[in-house]
N, C-alpha and C. Protein backbone atom coordinates (compact mmCIF):
# COMPACT_ATOMS: atom_id res chain seq x y z
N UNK A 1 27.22 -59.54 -7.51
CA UNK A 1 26.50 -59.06 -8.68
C UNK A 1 26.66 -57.54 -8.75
N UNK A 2 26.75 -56.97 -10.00
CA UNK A 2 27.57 -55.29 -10.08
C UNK A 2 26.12 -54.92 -11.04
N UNK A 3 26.25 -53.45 -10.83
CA UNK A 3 25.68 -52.71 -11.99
C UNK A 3 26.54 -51.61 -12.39
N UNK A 4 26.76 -51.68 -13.66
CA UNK A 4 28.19 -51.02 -14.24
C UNK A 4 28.28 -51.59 -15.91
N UNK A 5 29.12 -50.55 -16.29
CA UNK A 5 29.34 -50.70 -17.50
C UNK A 5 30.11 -52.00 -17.41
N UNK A 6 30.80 -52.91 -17.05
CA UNK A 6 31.26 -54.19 -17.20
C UNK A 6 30.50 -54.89 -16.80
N UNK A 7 29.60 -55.20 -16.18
CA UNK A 7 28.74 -56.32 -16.04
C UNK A 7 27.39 -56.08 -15.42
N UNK A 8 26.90 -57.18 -15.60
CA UNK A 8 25.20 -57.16 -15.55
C UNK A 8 24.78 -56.65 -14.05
N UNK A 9 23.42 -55.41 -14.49
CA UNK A 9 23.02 -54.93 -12.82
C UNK A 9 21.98 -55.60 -11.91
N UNK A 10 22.29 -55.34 -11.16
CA UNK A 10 21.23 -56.33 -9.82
C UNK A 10 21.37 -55.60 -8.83
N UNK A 11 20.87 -55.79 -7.71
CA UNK A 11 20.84 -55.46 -6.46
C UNK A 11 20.53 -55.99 -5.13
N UNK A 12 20.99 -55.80 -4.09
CA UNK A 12 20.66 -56.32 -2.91
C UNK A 12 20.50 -55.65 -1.70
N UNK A 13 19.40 -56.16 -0.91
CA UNK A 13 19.35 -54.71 -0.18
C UNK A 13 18.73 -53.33 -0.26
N UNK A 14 18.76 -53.60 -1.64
CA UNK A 14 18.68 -51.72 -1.89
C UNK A 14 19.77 -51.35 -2.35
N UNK A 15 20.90 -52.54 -2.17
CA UNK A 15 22.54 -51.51 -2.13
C UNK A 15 23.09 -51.31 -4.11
N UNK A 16 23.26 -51.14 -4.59
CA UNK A 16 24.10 -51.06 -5.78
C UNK A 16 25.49 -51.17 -5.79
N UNK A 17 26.04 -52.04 -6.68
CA UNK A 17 27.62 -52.03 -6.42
C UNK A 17 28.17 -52.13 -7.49
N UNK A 18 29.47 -51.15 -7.50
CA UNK A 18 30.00 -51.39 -9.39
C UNK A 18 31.58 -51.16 -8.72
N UNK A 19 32.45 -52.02 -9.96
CA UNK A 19 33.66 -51.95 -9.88
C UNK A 19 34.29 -50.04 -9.28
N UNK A 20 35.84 -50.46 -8.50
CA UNK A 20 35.56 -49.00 -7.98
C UNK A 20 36.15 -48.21 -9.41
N UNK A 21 36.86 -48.62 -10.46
CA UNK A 21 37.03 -47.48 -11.59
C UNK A 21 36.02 -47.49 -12.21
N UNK A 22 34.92 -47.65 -11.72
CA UNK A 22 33.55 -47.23 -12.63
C UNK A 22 33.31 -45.68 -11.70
N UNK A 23 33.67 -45.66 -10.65
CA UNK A 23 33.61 -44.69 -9.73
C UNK A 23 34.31 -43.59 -9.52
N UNK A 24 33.87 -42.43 -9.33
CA UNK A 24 34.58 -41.03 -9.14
C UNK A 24 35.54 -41.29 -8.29
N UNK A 25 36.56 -40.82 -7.65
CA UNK A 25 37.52 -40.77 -7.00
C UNK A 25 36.96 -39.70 -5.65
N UNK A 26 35.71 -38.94 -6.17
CA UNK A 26 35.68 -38.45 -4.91
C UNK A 26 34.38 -38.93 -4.24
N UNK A 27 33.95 -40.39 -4.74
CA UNK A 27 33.30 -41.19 -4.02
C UNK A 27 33.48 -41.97 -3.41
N UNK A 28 35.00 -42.71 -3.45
CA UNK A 28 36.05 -43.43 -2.67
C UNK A 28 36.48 -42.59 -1.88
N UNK A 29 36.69 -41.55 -1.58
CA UNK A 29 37.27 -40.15 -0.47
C UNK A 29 35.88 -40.24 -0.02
N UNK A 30 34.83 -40.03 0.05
CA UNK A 30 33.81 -39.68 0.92
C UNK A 30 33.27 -41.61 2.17
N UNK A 31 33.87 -42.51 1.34
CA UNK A 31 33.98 -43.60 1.67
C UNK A 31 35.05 -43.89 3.02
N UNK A 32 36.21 -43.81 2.53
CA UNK A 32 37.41 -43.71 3.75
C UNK A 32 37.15 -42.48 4.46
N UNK A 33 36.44 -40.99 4.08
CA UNK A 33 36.68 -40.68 4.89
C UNK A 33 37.76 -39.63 4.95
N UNK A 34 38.08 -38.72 6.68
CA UNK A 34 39.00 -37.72 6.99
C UNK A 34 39.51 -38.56 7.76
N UNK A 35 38.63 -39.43 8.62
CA UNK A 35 39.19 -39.75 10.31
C UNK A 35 38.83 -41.32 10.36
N UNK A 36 39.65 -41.90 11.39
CA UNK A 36 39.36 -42.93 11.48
C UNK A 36 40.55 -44.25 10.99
N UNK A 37 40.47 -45.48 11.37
CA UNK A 37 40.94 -46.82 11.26
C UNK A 37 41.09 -46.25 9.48
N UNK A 38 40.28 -46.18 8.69
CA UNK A 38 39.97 -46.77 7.51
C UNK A 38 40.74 -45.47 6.85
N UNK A 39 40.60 -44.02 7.33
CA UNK A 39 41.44 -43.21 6.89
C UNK A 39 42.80 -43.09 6.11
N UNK A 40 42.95 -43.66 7.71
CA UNK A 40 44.63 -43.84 7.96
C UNK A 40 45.13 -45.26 6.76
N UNK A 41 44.33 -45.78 6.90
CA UNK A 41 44.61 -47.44 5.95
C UNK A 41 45.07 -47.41 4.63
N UNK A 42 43.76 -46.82 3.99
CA UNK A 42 43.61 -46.56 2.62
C UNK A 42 43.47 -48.01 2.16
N UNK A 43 43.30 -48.98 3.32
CA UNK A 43 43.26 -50.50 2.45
C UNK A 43 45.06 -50.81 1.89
N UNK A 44 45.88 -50.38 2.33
CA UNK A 44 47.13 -50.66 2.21
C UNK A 44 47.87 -51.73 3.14
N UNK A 45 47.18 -52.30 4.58
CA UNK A 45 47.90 -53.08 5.02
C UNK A 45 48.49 -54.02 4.53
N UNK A 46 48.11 -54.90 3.37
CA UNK A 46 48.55 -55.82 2.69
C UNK A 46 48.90 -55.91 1.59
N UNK A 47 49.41 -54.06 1.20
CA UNK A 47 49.96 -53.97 -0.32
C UNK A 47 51.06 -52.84 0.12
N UNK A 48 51.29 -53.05 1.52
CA UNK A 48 52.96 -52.21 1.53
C UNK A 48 54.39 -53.37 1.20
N UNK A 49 54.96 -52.71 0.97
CA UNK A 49 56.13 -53.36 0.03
C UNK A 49 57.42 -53.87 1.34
N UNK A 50 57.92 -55.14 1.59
CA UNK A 50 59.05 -55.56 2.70
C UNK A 50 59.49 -54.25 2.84
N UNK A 51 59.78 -53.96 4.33
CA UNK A 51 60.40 -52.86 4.94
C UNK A 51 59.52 -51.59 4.86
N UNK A 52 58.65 -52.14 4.20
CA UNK A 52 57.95 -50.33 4.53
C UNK A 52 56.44 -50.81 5.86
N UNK A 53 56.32 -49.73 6.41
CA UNK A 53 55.31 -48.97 7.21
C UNK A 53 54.41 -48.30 7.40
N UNK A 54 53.36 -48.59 8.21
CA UNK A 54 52.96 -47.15 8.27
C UNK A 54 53.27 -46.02 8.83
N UNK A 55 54.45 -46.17 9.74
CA UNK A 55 55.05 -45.38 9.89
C UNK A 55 56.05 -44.83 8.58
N UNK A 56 56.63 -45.60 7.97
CA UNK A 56 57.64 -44.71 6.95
C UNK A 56 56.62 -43.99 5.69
N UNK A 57 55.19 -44.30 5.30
CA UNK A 57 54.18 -43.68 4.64
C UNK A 57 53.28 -43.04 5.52
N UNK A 58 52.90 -42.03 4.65
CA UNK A 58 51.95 -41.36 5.32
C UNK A 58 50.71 -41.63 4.61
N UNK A 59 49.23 -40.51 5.16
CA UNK A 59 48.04 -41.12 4.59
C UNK A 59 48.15 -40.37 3.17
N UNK A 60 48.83 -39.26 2.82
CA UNK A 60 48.31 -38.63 1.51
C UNK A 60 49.30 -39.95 0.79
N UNK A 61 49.97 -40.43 1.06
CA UNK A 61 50.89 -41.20 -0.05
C UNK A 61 49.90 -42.71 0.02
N UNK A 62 49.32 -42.93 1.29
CA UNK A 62 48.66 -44.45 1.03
C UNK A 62 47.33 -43.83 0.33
N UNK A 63 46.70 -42.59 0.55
CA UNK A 63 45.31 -42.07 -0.24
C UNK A 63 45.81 -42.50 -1.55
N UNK A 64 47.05 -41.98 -2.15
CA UNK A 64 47.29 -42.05 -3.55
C UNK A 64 47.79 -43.04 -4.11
N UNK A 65 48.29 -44.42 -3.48
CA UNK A 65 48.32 -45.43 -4.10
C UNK A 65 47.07 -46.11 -3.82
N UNK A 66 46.19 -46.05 -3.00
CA UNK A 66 44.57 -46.26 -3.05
C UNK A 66 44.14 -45.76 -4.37
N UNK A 67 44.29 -44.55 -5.08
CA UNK A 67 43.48 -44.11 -5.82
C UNK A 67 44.05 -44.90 -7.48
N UNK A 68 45.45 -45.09 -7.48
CA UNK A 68 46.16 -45.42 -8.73
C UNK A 68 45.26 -47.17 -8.70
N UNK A 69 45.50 -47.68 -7.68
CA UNK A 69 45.43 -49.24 -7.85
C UNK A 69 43.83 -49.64 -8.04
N UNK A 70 42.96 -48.53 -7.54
CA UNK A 70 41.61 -48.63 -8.23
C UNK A 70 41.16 -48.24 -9.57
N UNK A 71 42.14 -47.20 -9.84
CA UNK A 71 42.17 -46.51 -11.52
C UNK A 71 40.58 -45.98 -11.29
N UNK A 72 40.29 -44.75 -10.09
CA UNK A 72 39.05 -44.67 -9.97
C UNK A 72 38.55 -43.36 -10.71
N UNK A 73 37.66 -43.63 -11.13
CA UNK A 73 37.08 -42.45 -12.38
C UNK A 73 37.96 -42.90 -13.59
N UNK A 74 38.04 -44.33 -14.21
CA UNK A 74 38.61 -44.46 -15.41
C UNK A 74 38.20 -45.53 -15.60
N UNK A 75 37.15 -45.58 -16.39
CA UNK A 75 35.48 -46.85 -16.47
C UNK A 75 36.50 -47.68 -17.52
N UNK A 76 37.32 -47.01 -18.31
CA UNK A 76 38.10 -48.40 -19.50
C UNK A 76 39.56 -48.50 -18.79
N UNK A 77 39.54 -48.47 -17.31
CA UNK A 77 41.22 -49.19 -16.91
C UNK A 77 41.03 -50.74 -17.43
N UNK A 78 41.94 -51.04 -17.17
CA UNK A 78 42.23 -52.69 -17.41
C UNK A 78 41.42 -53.39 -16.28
N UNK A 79 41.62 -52.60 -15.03
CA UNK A 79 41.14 -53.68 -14.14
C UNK A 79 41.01 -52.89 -12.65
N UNK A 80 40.71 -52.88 -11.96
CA UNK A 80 40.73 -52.00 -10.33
C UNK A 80 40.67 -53.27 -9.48
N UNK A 81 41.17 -52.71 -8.38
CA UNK A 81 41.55 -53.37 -6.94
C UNK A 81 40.16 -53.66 -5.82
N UNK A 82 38.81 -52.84 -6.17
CA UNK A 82 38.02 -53.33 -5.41
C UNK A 82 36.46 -52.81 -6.30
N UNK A 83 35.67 -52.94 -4.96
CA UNK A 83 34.30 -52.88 -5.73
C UNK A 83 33.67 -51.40 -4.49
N UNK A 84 32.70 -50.33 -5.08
CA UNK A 84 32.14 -49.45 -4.20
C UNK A 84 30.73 -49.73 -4.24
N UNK A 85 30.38 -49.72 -3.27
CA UNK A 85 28.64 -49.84 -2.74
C UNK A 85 27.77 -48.34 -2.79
N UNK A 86 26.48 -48.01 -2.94
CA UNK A 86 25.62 -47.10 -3.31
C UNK A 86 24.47 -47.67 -2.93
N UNK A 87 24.02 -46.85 -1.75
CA UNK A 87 22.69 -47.11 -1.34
C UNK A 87 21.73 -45.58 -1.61
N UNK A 88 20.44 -45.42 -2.66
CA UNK A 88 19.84 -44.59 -2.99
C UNK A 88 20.80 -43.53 -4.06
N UNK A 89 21.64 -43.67 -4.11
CA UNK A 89 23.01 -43.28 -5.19
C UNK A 89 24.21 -42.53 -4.06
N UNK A 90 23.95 -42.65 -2.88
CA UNK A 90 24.98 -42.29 -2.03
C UNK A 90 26.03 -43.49 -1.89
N UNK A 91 27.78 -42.73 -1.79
CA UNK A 91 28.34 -44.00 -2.28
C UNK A 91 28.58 -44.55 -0.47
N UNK A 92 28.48 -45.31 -0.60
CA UNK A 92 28.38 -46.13 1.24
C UNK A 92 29.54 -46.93 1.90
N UNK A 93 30.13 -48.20 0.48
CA UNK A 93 30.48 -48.77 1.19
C UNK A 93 31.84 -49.62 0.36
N UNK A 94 33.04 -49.96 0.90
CA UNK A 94 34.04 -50.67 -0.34
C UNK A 94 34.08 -51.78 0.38
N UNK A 95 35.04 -52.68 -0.80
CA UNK A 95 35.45 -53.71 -0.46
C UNK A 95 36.62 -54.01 -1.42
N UNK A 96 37.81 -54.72 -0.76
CA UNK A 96 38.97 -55.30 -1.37
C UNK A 96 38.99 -56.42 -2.71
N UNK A 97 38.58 -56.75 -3.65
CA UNK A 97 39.30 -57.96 -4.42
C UNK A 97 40.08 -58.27 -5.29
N UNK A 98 40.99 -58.87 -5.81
CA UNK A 98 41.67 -59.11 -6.36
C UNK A 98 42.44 -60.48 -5.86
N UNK A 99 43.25 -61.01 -7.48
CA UNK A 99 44.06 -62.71 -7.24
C UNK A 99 45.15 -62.04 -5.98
N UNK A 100 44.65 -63.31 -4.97
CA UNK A 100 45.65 -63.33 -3.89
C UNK A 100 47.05 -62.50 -3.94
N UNK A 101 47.69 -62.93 -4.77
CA UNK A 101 49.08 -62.43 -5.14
C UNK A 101 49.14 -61.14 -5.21
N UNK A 102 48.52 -60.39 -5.12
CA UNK A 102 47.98 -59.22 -5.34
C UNK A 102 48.60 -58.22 -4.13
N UNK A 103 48.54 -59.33 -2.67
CA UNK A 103 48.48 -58.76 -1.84
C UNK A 103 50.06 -59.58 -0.93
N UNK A 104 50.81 -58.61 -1.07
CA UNK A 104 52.17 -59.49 -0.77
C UNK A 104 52.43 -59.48 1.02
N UNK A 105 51.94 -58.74 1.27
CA UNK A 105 51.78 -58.60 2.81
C UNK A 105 50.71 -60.08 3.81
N UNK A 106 50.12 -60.61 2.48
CA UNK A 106 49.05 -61.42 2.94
C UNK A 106 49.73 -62.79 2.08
N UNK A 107 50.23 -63.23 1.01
CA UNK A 107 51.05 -64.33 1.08
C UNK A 107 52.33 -64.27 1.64
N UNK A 108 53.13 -63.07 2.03
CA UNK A 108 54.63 -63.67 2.68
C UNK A 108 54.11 -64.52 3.79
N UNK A 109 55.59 -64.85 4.28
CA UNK A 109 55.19 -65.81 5.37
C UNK A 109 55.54 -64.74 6.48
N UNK A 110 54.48 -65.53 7.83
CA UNK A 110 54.74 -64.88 9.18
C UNK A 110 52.95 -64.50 9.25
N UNK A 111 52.00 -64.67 8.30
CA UNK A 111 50.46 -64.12 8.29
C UNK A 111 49.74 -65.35 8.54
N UNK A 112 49.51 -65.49 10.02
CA UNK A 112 49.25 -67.01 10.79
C UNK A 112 47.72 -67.12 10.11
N UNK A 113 46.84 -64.86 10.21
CA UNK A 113 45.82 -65.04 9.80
C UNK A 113 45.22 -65.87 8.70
N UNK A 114 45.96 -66.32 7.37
CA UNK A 114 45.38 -66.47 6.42
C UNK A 114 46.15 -68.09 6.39
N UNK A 115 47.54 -68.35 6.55
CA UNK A 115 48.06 -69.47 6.31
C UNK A 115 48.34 -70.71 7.62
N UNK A 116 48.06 -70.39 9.09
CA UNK A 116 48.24 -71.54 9.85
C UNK A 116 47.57 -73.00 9.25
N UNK A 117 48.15 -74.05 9.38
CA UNK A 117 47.62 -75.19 9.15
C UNK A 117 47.20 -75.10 7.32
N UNK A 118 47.89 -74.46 6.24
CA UNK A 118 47.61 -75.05 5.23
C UNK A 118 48.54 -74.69 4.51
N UNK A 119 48.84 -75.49 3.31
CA UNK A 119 50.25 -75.53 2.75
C UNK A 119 50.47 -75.25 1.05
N UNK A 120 49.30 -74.91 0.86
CA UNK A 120 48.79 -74.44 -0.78
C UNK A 120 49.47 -73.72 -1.20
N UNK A 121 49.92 -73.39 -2.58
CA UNK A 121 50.61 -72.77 -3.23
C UNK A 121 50.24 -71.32 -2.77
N UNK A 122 51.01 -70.61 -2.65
CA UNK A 122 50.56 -69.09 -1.91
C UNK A 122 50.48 -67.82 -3.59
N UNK A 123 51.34 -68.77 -4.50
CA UNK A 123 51.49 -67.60 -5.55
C UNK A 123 50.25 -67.87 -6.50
N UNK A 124 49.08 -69.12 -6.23
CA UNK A 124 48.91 -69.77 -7.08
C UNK A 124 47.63 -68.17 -7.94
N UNK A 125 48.02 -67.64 -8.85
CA UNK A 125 46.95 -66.78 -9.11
C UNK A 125 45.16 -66.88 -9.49
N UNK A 126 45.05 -67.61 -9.73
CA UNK A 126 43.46 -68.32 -9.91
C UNK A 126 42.99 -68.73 -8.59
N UNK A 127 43.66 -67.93 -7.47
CA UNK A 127 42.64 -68.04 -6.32
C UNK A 127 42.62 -66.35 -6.03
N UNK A 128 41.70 -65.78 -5.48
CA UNK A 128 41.25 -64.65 -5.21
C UNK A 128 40.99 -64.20 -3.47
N UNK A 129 40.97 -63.04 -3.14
CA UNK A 129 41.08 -62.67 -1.76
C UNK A 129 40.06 -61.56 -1.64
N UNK A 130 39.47 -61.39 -0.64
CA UNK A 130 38.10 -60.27 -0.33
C UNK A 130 39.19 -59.99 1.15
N UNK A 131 39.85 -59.11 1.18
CA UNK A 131 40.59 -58.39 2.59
C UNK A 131 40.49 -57.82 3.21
N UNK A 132 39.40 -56.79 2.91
CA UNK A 132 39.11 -55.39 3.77
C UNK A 132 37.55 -54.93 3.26
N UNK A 133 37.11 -54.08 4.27
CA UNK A 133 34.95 -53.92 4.14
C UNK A 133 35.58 -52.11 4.82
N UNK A 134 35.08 -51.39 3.93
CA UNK A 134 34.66 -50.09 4.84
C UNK A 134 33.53 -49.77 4.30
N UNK A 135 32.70 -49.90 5.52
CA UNK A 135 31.35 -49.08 5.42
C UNK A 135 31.07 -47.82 5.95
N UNK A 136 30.41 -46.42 5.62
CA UNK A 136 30.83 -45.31 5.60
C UNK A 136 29.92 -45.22 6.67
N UNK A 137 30.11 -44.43 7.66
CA UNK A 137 29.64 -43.79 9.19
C UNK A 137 28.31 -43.26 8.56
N UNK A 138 26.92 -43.72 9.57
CA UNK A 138 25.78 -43.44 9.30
C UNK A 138 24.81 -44.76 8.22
N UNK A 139 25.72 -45.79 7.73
CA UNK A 139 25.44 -46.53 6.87
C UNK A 139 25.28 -47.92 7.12
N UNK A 140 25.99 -48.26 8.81
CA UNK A 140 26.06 -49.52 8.75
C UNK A 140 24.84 -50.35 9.20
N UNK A 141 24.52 -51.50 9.49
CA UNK A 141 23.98 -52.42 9.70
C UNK A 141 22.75 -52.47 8.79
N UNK A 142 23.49 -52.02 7.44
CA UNK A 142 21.96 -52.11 6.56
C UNK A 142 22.52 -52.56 5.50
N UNK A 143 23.21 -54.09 5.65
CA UNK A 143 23.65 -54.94 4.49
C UNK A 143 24.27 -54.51 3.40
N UNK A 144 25.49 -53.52 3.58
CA UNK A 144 26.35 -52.95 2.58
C UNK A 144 27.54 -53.88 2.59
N UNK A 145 28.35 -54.16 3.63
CA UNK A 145 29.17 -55.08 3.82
C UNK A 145 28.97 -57.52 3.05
N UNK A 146 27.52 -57.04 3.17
CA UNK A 146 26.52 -58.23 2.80
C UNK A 146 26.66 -58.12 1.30
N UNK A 147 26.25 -57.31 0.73
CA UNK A 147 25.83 -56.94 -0.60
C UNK A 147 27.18 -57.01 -1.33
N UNK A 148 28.41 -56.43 -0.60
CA UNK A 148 29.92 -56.31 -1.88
C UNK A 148 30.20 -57.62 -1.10
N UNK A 149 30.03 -58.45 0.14
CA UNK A 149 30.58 -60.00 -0.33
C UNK A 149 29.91 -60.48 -1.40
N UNK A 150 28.72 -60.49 -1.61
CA UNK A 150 28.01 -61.49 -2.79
C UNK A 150 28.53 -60.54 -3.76
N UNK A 151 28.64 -59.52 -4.49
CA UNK A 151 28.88 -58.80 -5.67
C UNK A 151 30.40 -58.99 -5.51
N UNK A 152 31.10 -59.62 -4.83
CA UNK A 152 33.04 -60.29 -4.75
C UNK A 152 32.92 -61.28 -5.43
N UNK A 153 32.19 -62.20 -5.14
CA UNK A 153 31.77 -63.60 -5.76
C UNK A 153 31.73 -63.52 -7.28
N UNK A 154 30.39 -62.46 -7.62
CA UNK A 154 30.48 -62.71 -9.06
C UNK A 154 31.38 -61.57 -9.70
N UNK A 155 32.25 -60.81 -9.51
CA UNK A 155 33.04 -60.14 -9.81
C UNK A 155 34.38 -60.89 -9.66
N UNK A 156 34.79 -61.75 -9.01
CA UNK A 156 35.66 -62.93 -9.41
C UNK A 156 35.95 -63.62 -9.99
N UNK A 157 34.14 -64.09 -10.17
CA UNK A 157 34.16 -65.34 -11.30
C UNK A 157 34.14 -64.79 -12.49
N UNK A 158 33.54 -63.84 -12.76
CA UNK A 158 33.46 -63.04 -13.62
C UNK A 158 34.86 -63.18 -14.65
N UNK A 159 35.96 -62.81 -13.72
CA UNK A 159 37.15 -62.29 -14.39
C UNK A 159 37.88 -63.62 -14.05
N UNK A 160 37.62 -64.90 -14.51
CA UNK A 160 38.60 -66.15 -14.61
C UNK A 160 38.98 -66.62 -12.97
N UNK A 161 38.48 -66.28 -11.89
CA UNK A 161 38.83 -66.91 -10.69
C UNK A 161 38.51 -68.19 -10.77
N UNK A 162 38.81 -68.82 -9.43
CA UNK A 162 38.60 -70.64 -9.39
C UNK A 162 38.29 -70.75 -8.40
N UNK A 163 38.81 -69.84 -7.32
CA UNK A 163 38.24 -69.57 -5.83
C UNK A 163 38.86 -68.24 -5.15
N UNK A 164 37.71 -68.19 -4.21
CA UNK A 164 37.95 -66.69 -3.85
C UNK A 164 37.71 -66.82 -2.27
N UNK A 165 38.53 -66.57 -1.37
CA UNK A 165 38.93 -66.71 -0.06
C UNK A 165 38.64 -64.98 0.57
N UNK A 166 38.10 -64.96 1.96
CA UNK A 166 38.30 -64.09 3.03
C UNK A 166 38.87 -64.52 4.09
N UNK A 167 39.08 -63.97 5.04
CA UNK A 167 39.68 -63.79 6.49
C UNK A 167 39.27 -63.29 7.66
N UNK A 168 37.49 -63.70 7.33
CA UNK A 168 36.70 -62.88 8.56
C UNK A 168 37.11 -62.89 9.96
N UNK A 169 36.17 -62.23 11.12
CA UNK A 169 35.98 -62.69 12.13
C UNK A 169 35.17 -63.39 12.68
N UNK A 170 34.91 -64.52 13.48
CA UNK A 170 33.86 -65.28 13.86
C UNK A 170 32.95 -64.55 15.35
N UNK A 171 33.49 -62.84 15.02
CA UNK A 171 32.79 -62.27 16.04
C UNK A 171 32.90 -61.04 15.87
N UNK A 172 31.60 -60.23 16.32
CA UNK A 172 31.53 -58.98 16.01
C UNK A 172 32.06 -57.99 17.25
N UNK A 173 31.78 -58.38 18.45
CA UNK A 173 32.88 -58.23 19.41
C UNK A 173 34.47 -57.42 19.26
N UNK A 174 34.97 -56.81 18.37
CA UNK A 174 36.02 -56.24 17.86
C UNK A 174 35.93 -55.11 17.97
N UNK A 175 37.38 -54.62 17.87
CA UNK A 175 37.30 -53.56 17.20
C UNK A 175 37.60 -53.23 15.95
N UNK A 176 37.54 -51.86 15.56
CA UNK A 176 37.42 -51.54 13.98
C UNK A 176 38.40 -52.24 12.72
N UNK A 177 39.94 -52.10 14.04
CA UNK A 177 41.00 -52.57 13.20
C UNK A 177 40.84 -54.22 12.59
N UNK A 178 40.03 -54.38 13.57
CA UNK A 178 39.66 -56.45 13.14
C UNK A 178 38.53 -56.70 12.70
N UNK A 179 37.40 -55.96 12.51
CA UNK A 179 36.19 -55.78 11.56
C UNK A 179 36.31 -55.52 10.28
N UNK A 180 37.31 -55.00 9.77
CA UNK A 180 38.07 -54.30 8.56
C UNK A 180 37.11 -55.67 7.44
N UNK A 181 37.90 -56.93 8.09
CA UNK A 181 38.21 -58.30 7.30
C UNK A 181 36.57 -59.19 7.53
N UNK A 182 35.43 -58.19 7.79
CA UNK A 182 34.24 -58.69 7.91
C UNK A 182 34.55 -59.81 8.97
N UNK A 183 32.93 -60.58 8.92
CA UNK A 183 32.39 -61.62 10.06
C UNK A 183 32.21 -62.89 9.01
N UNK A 184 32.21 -63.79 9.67
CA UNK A 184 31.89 -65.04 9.16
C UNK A 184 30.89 -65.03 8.53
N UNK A 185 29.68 -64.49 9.69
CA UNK A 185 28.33 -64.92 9.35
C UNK A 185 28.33 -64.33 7.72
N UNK A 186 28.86 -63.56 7.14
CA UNK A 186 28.74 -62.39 6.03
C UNK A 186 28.58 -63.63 4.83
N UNK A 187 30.11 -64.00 4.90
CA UNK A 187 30.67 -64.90 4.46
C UNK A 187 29.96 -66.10 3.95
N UNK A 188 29.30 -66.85 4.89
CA UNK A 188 28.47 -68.34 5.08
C UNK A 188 27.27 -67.60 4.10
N UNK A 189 26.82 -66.35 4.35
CA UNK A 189 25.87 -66.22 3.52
C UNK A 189 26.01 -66.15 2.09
N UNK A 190 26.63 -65.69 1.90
CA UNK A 190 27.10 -65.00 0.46
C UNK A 190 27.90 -66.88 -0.34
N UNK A 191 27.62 -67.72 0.27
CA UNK A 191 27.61 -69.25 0.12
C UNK A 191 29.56 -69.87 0.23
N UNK A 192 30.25 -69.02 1.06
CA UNK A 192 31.47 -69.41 1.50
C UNK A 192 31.80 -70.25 2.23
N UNK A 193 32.88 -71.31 2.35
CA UNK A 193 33.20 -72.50 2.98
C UNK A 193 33.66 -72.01 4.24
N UNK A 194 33.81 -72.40 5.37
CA UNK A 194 35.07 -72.72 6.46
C UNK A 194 36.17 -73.70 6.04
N UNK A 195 37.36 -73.00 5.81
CA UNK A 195 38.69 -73.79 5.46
C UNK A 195 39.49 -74.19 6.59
N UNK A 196 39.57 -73.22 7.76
CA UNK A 196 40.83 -73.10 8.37
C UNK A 196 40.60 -72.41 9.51
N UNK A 197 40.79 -72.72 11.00
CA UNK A 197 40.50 -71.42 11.91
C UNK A 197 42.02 -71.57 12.42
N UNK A 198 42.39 -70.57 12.04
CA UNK A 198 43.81 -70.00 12.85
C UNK A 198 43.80 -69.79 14.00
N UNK A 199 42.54 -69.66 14.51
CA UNK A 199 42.25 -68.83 15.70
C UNK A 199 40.43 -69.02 16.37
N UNK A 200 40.80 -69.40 17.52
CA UNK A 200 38.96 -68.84 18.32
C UNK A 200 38.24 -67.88 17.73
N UNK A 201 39.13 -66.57 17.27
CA UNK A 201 38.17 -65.51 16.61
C UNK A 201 38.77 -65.33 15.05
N UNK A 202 39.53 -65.87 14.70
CA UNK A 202 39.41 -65.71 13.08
C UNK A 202 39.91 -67.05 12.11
N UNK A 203 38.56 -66.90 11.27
CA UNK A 203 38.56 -67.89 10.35
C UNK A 203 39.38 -67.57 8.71
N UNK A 204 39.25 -68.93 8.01
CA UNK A 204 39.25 -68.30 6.56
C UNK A 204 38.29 -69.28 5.85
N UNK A 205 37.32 -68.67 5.02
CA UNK A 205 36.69 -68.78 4.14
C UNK A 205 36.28 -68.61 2.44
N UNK A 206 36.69 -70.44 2.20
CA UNK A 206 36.51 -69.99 0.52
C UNK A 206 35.60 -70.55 -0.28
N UNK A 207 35.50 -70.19 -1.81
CA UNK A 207 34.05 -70.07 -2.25
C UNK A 207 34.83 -70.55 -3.69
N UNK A 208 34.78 -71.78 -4.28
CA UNK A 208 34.82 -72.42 -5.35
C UNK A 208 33.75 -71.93 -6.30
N UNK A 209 34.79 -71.55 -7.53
CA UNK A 209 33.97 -70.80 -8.46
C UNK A 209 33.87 -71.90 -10.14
């Protein structure tokens, strides 16, 4: 559930959440951050292109395709790549969504995370993906990560989804680089299925819309 010029406001938590081109660009920078896992990312692991790296990019070039693919500070783009969280109007916390396909690093093949044991159309676009959670240092364990799964949900359905899939962990036990993709428990709440465990510690979870 969002509050924003595209759709109806609510809240959870306390937290507020609106599409991120409803958002300044230098509220997504105070979000990722100077330092850190999430810095360095920009949320690009699964939108670099065959053959590229993070070694062959750097962070000002992944900052700036972060900033184009959110269209952030441009409330009439067509559409942005994720959603930003605001607790008391401080911006706190992102999250990844968009139709699967979206993310070519996450349907090629060789990503045991998302595809072991299932054989579904990978291009099919009317399914949707929640990939990545940064919650901003000083902010966490106060249901920001909670709040943009449920505001994924109706920001999916919202825009013609049919189902909308994550790739949590079934443990908090991690580190940062594998927390990125949230916890189960997040998931189950925000009313998501168990599809698939690839793994002892990571599941996938989807949510028929």
């Amino acid at each position: 559930m969002l509050m924003g010029s595209s759709a109806a406001g609510a809240r959870a938590c306390g937290v507020t959440v609106v599409p991120a081109n409803e958002a300044p660009c230098a509220h997504l920078q105070a979000i990722f951050g100077a330092r850190g896992s999430a810095a360095r990312c920009r949320c690009q692991r699964y939108r670099l292109s065959p053959g590229e790296s993070f070694a062959s990019t750097d962070v000002a070039d992944r900052a700036h395709r972060l900033r184009q693919q959110t269209a952030c500070g441009d409330p009439h783009a067509d559409g942005t790549s994720g959603l930003l969280a605001y607790l008391d109007g401080e911006p706190v916390g992102w999250c990844a969504v968009e139709p699967r396909v979206a993310y070519g690093g996450l349907v090629r093949n060789g990503n045991r995370a998302a595809w072991a044991g299932r054989t579904e159309d990978r291009t099919d676009p009317g399914v949707w993906a929640v990939t990545c959670f940064v919650t901003r240092t000083g902010f966490r364990r106060r249901g920001v990560a909670t709040a943009l799964t449920r505001a994924a949900v109706a920001y999916a359905r919202d825009r013609g989804a049919r189902a909308l899939e994550g790739y949590p962990m079934t443990t908090t036990e991690a580190i940062d680089e594998e927390l990125h993709v949230g916890t189960a428990r997040m998931f189950a709440d925000a009313g998501f299925q168990l599809v698939a465990q690839p793994s002892p510690r990571r599941v996938v979870m989807r949510i028929e819309l």
